[in-house]
Structures are given as structure tokens and as C-alpha cells.
C-alpha atoms as a PDB file:
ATOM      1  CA  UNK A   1     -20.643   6.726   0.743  1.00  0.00           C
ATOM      2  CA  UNK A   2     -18.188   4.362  -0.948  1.00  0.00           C
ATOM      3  CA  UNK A   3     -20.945   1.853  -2.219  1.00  0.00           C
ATOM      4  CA  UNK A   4     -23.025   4.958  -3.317  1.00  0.00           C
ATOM      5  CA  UNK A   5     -20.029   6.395  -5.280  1.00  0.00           C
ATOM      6  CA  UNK A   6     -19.488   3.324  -7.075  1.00  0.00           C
ATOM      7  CA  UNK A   7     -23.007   2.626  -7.959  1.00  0.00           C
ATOM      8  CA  UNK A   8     -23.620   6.220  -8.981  1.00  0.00           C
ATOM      9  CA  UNK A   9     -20.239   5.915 -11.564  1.00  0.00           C
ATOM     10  CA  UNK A  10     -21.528   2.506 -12.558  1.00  0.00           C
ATOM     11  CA  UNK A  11     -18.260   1.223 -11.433  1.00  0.00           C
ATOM     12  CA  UNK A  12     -18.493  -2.941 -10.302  1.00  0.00           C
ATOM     13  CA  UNK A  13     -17.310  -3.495  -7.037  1.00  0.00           C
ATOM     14  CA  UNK A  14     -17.044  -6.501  -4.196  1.00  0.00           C
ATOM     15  CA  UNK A  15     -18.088  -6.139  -1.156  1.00  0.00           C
ATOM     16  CA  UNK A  16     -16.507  -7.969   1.923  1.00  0.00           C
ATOM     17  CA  UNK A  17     -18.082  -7.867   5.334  1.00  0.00           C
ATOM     18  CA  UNK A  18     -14.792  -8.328   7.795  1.00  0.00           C
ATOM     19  CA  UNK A  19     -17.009  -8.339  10.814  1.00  0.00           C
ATOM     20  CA  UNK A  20     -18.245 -11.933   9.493  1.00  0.00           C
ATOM     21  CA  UNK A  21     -14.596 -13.121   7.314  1.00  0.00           C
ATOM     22  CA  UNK A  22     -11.838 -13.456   9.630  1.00  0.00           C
ATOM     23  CA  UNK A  23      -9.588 -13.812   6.759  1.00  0.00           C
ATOM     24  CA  UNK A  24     -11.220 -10.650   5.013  1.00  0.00           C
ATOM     25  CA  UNK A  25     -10.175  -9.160   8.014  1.00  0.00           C
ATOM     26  CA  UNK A  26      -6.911 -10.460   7.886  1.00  0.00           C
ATOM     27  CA  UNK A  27      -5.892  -9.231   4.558  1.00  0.00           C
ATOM     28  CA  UNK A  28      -7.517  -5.988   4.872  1.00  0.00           C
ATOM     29  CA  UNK A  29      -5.066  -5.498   7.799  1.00  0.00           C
ATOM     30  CA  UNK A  30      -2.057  -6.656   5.844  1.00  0.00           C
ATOM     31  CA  UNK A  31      -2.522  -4.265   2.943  1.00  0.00           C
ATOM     32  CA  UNK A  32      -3.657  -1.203   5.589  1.00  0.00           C
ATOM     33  CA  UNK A  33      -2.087  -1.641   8.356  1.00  0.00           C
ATOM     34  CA  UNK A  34      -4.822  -0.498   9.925  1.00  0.00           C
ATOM     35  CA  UNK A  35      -8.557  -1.599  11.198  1.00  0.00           C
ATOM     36  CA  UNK A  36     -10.480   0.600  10.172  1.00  0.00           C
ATOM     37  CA  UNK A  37     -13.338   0.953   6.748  1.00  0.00           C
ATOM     38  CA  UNK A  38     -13.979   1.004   4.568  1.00  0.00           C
ATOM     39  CA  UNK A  39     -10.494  -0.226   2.746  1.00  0.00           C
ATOM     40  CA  UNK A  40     -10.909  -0.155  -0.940  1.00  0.00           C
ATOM     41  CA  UNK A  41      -8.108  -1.774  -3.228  1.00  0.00           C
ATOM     42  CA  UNK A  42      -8.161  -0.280  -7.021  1.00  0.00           C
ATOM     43  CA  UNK A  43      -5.352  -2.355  -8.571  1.00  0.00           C
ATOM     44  CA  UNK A  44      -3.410  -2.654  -5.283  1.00  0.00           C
ATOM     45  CA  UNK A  45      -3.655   1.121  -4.412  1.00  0.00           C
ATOM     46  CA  UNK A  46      -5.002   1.349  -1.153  1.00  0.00           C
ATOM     47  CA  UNK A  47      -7.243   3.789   0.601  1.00  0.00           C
ATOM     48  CA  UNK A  48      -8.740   3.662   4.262  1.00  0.00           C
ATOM     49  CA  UNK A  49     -11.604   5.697   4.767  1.00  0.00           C
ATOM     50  CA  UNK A  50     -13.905   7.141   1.868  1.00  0.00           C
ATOM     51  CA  UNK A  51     -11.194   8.930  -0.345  1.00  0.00           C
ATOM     52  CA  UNK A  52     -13.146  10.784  -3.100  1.00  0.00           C
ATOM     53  CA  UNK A  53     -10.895  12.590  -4.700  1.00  0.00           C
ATOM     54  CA  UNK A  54      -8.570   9.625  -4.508  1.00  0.00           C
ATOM     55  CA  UNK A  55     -10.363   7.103  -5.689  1.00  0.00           C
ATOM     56  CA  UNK A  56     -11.779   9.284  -8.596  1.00  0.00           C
ATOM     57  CA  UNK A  57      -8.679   9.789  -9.756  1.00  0.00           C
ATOM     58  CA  UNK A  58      -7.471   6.163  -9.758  1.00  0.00           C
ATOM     59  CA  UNK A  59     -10.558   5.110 -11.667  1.00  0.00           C
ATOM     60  CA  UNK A  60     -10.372   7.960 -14.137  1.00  0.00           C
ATOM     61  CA  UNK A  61     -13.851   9.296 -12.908  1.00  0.00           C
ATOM     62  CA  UNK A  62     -14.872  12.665 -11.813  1.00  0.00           C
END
């Protein structure tokens, strides 16, 4: 839903499979505290899970 968010706002993205990057998965960790995705960092604002609402707002979307 995340990926399909971003492409439908035209907003760039990376994506980072932490199954296959240890270190991915290290860092996601770090700023989450948690294990579970997606994690997605919008100028070092986290959110865990598919936040809609949240992530709209930090990108100035609707």
C-alpha cells in the first residue's frame, strides 16, 4: 500500500529489502525500535506500518 501511495502521488522513494540487508535491518531497528514494515523515514519522522494519514501530512499530500 505504501509503494502504491507513493507512486500514485508521484512521490520518489527507496526501497530497502531488510530480509536480504542485514544492515538495512539494522538501522530500521535503531530508528523503530521495532521489526516490523514497512518503516518509512520522511526527513527522520518515522512511521511503522502504512500510516496514511501520517505520511500525507508529512509530505504535504492529500
Amino acid at each position: 500500500m505504501a509503494k502504491e501511495f507513493f507512486l500514485k502521488n508521484h512521490i520518489p522513494y527507496v526501497e530497502v529489502d531488510v530480509a536480504e540487508d542485514d544492515k538495512a535491518l539494522e538501522e530500521m531497528v535503531h530508528k523503530s525500535h521495532q521489526m516490523g514494515v514497512p518503516v518509512v523515514d520522511i526527513d527522520g519522522e518515522i512511521f511503522v506500518g502504512f500510516d496514511r494519514g501520517g505520511i500525507a501530512k508529512a509530505l504535504g499530500v492529500s
